[in-house]
Protein backbone atom coordinates (compact mmCIF):
# COMPACT_ATOMS: atom_id res chain seq x y z
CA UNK A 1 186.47 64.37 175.12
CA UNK A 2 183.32 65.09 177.00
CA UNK A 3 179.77 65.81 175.66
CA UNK A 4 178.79 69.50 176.30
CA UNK A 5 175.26 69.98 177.20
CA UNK A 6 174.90 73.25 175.87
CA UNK A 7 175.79 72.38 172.48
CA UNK A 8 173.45 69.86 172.49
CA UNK A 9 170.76 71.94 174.42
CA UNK A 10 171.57 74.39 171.14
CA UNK A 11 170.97 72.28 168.79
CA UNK A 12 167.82 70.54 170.27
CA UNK A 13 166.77 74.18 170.14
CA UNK A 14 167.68 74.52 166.84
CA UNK A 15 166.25 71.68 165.68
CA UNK A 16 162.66 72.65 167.49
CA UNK A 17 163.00 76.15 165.57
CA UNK A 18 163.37 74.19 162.93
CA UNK A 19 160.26 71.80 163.20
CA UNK A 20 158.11 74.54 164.05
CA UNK A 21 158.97 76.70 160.57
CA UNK A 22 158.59 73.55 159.37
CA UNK A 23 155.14 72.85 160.85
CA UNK A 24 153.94 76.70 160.11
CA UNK A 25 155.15 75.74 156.19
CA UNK A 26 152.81 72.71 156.49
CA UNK A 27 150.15 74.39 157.75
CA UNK A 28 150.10 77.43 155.46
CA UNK A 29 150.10 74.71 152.49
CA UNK A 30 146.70 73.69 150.29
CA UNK A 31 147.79 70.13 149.55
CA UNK A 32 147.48 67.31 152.72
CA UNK A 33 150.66 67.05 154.43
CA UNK A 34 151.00 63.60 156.20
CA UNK A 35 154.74 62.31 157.83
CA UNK A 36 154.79 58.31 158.44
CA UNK A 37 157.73 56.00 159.81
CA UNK A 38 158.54 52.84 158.15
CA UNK A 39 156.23 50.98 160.04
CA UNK A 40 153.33 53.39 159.23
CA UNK A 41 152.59 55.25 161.95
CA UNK A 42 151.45 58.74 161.61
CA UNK A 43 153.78 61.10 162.74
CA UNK A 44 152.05 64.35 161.70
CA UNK A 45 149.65 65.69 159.74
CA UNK A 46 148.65 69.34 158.62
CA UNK A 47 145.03 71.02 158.94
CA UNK A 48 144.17 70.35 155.36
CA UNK A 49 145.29 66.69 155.15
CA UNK A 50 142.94 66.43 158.54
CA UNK A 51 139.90 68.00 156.18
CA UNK A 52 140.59 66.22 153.37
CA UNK A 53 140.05 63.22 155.33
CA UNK A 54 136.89 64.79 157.51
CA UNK A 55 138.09 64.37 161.02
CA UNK A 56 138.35 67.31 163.24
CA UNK A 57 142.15 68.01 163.98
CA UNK A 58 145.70 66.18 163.86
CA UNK A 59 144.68 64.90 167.54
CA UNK A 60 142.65 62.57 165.41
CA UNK A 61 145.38 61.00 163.51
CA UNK A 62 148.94 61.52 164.93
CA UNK A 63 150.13 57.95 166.56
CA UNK A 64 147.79 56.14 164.46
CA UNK A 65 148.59 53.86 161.74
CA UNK A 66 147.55 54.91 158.22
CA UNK A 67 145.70 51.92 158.08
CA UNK A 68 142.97 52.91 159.98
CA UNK A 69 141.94 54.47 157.03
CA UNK A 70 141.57 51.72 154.90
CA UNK A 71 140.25 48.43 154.71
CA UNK A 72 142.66 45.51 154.94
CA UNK A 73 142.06 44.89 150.68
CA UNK A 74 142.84 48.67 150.56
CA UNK A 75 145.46 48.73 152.58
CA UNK A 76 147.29 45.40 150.74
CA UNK A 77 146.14 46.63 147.04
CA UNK A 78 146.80 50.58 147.36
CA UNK A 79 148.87 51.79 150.38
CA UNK A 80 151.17 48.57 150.83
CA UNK A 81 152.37 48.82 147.22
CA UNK A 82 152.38 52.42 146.93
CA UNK A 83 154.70 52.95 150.46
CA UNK A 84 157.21 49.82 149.14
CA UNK A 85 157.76 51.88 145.60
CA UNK A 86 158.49 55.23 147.98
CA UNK A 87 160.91 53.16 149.46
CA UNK A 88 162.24 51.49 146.73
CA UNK A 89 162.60 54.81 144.04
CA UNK A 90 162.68 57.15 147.04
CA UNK A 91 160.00 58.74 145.58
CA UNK A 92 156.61 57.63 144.06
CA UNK A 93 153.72 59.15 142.75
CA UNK A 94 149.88 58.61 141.63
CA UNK A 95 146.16 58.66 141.39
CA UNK A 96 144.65 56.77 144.19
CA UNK A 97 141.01 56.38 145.00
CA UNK A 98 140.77 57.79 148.86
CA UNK A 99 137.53 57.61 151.55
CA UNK A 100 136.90 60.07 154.15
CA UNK A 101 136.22 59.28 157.63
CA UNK A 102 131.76 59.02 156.70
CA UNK A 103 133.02 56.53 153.53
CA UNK A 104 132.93 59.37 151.02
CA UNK A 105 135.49 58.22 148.07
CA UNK A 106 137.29 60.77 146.60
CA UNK A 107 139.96 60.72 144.03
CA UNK A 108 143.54 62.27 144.99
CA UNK A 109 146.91 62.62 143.85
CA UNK A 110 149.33 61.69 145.87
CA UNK A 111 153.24 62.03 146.22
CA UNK A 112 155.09 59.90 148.60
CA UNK A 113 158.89 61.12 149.21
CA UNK A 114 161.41 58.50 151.43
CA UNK A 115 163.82 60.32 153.94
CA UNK A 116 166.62 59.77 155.42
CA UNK A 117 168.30 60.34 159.13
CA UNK A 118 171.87 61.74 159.29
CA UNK A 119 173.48 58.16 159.30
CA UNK A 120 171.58 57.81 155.46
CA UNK A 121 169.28 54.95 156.46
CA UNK A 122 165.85 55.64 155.83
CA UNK A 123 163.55 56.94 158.46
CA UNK A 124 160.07 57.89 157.38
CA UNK A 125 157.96 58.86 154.65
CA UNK A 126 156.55 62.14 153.58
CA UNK A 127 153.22 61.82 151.75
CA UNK A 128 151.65 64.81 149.93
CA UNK A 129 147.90 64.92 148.80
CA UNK A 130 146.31 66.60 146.52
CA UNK A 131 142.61 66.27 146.74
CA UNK A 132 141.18 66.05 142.95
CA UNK A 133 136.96 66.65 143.77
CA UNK A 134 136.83 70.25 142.77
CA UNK A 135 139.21 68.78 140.06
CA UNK A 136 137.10 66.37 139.31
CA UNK A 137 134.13 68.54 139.79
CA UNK A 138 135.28 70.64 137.34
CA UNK A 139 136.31 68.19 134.87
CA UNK A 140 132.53 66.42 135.00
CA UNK A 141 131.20 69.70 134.77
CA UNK A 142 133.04 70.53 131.42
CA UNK A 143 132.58 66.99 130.51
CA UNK A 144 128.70 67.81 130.64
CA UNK A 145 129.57 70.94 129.27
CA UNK A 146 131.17 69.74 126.49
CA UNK A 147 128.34 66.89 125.87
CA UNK A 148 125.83 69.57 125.85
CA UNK A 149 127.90 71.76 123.45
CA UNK A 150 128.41 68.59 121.29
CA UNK A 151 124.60 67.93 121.50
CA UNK A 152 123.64 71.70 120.62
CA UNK A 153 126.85 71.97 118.02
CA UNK A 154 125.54 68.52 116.49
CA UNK A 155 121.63 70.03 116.74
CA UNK A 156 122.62 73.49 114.98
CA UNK A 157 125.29 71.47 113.10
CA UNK A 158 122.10 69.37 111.63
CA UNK A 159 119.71 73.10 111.72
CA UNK A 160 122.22 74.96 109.94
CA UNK A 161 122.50 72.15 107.45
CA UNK A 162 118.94 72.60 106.92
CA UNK A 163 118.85 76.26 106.68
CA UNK A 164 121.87 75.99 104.33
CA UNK A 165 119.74 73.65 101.80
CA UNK A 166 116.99 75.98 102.02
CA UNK A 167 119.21 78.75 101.09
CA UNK A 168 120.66 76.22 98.65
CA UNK A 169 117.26 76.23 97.10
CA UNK A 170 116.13 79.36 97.46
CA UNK A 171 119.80 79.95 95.87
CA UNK A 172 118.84 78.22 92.72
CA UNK A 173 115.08 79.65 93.05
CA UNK A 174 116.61 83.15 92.93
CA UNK A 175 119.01 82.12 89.97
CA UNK A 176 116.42 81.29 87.99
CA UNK A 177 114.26 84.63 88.83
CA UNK A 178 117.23 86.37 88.12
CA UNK A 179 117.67 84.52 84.82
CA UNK A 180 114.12 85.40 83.90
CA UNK A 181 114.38 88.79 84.96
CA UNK A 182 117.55 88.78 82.58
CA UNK A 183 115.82 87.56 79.69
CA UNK A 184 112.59 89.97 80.62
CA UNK A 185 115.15 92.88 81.23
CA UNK A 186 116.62 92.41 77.68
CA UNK A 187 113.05 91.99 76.00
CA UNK A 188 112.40 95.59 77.65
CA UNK A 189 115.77 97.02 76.36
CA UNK A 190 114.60 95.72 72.82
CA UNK A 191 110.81 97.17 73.36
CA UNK A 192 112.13 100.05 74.91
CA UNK A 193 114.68 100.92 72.10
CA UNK A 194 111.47 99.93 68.89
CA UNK A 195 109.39 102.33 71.20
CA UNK A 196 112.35 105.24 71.08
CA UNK A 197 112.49 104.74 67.57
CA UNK A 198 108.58 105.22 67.42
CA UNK A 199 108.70 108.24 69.39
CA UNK A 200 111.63 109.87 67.60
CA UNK A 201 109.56 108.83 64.08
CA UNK A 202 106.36 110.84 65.92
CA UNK A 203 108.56 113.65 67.13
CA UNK A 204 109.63 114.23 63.69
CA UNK A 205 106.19 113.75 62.19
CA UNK A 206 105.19 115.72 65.13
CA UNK A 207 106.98 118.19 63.91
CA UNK A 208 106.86 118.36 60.34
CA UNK A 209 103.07 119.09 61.30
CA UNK A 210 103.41 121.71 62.97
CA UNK A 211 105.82 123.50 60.39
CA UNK A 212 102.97 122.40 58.20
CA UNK A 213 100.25 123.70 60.60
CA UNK A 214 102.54 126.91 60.70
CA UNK A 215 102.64 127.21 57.28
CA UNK A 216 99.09 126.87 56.75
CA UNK A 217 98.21 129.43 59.61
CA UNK A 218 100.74 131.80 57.52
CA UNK A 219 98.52 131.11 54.49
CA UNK A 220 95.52 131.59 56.09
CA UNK A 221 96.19 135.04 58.39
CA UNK A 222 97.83 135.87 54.86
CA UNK A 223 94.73 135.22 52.85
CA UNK A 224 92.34 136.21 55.50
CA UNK A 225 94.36 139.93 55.34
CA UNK A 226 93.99 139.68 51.69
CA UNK A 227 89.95 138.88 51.60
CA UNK A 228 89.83 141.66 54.58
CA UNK A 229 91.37 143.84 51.91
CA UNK A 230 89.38 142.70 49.11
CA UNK A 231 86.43 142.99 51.27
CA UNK A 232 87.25 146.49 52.18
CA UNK A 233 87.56 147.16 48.74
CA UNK A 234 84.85 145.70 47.18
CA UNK A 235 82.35 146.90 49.97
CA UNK A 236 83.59 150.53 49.00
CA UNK A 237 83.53 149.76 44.86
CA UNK A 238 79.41 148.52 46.10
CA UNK A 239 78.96 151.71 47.63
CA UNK A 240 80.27 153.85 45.05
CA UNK A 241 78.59 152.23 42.38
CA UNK A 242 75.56 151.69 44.39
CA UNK A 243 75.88 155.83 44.25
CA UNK A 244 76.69 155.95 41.07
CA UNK A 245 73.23 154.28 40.15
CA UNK A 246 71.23 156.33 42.66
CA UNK A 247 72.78 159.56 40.78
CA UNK A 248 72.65 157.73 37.29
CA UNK A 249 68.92 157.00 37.97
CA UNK A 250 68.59 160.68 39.12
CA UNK A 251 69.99 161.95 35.67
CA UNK A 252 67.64 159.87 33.89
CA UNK A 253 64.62 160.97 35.18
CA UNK A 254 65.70 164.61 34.75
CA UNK A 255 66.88 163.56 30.69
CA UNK A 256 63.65 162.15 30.62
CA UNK A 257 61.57 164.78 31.80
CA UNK A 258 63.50 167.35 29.50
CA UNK A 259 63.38 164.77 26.64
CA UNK A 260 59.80 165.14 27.06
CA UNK A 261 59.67 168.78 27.34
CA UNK A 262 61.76 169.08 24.29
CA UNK A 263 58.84 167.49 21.92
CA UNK A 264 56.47 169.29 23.74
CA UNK A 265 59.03 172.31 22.33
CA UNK A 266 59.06 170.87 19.03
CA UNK A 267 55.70 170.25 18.98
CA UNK A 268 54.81 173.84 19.09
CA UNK A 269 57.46 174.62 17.13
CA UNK A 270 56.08 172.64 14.00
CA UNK A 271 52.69 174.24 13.65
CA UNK A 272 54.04 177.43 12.99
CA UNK A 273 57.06 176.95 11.10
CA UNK A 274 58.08 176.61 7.29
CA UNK A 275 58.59 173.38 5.22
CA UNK A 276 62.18 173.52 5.56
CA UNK A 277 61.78 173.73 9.37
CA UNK A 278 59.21 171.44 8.97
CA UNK A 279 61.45 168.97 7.52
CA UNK A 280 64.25 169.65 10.25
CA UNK A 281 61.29 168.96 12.64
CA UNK A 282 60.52 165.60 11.06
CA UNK A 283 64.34 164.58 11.31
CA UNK A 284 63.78 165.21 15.14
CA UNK A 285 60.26 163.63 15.05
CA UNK A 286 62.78 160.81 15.09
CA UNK A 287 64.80 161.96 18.26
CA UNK A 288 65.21 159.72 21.56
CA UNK A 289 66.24 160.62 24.49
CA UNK A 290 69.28 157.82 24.71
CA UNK A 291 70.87 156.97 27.90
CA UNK A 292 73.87 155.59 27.01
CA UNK A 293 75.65 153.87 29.70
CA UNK A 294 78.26 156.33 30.65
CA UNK A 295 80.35 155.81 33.91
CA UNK A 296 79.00 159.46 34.93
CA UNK A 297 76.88 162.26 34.89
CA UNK A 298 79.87 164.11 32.75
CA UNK A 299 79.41 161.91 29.27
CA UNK A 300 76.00 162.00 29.53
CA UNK A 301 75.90 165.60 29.28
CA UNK A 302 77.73 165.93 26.76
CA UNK A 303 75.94 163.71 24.84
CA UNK A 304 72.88 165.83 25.20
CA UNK A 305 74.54 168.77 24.24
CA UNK A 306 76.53 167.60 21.20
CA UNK A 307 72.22 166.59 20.02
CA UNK A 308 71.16 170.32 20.78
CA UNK A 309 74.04 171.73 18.57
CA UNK A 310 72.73 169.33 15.40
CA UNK A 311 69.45 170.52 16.08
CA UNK A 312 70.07 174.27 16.28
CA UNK A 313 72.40 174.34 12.66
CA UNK A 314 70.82 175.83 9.70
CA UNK A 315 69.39 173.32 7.62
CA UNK A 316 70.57 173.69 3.56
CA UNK A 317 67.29 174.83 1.10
């Protein structure tokens, strides 16, 4: 049975289609794509396992051996051991400490994967690298983040712990002001009632005065309208009586003055009478004009008259 050259043709095709998705995958990937055989010769590369590494392109790398980029204690204490476990476990993985082309170290992890060919016997190596600087980057910056958090937690740790023992104080201080203020509140609530008791004792006083007070004023505009009256009255009994004299004093110089022509009268009268008139003249020899005291002009009139009427009645031989 003869080989046919288009089948194979086909499937070299197919197998080129197939490298090249292959290659595009690679290329399109973040981690460092590197293919090896077993002896260690660098099949292919991707773009970022080329930068990783700082040289320029795969140009740089493919057909060498990965020991170019190592040292020969690198290459016998890192690479050597870590290819032989690939090949041993089929698989093997790490943390290695890598150098770029200028010397720079940088740390990476890497994962190393055996292959087969289609008869099962191993044929290569597929490394994949992950380079940990950002990582690491990142983890020293938090690192010195966290120290400096640590250092300010630990410095407001120690400031707070201050603060708090002021307050702590000032805690206590304020206890005991509030204590005193207590005691000082409840000496005020004592004063304060003794002082409501005081001012209900001089609001009753207060004013059982002035009912007094009003009771006086009654009194007073009472006794004040009864001396008005009594005023009123006596100023009119002064006036009457003071009239009463004026008229009484009136009277009494008119009695006198016809008191006085009455002897005169009598007089007369006896130097040409008889002895019996003569005797009735002697009888009012003895005559007076008497005021008596009379309240008015009416009594002593009377008086007067009632003396006439003796005089005038016929005397008895």
């Amino acid at each position: 049975m003869g080989v046919n050259m288009d089948d194979i043709i086909a499937v070299h095709k197919q197998v080129e289609q197939t490298l090249r998705r292959l290659k595009a995958t690679a290329e399109r990937a973040r981690e460092g794509i590197v293919a090896l055989d077993l002896e260690g010769v660098i099949q292919f590369v991707n773009t970022a396992w080329t930068q990783m590494y700082g040289y320029k392109g795969p140009d740089d790398l493919v057909g060498k051996q990965i020991s170019a980029l190592r040292t020969k204690g690198r290459m016998k204490t890192d690479i050597a051991g870590f290819i032989d476990k690939a090949v041993q476990k089929g698989e093997y993985a790490g943390r290695l400490e890598c150098f770029r082309k200028d010397g720079t170290p940088f740390a990476a992890d890497i994962l190393m994967v055996l292959f087969n060919d289609d008869g099962g016997k191993a044929a290569g190596l597929v490394g994949f690298t992950e380079d940990l600087t950002e990582q690491e980057h990142t983890k020293e910056e938090l690192r010195q983040f966290r120290s400096r958090m640590d250092e300010l937690v630990s410095r407001q740790t120690e400031e707070l712990e201050a603060t708090n023992e002021q307050l702590q104080q000032r805690l206590t201080e304020l206890e005991q002001d509030e204590e005193q203020l207590r005691k000082q509140a409840a000496e005020l609530t004592s004063e304060n009632k003794q002082l409501r008791g005081q001012i209900r004792k001089h609001e009753r006083a207060k004013d059982e005065l002035k009912l007094h007070c009003d009771k006086l004023d009654q009194r007073l505009r009472e006794q004040s309208e009864q001396l008005t009256v009594a005023a009123t009255k006596l100023r009119d009994e002064t006036t009457r009586r003071h009239r009463q004299a004026e008229r009484f004093s009136q009277k009494t110089e008119e009695l006198k003055a016809a008191g006085a022509q009455l002897q005169a009268q009598i007089y007369e009268l006896s130097t040409t009478c008889t002895d019996s008139e003569a005797d009735i003249l002697k009888k009012s020899d003895s005559f007076e004009v008497v005021v008596a005291p009379a309240d008015d002009e009416k009594s002593v009139l009377e008086n007067i008259f009632r003396h006439n009427i003796e005089l005038q009645k016929p005397q008895p031989d």
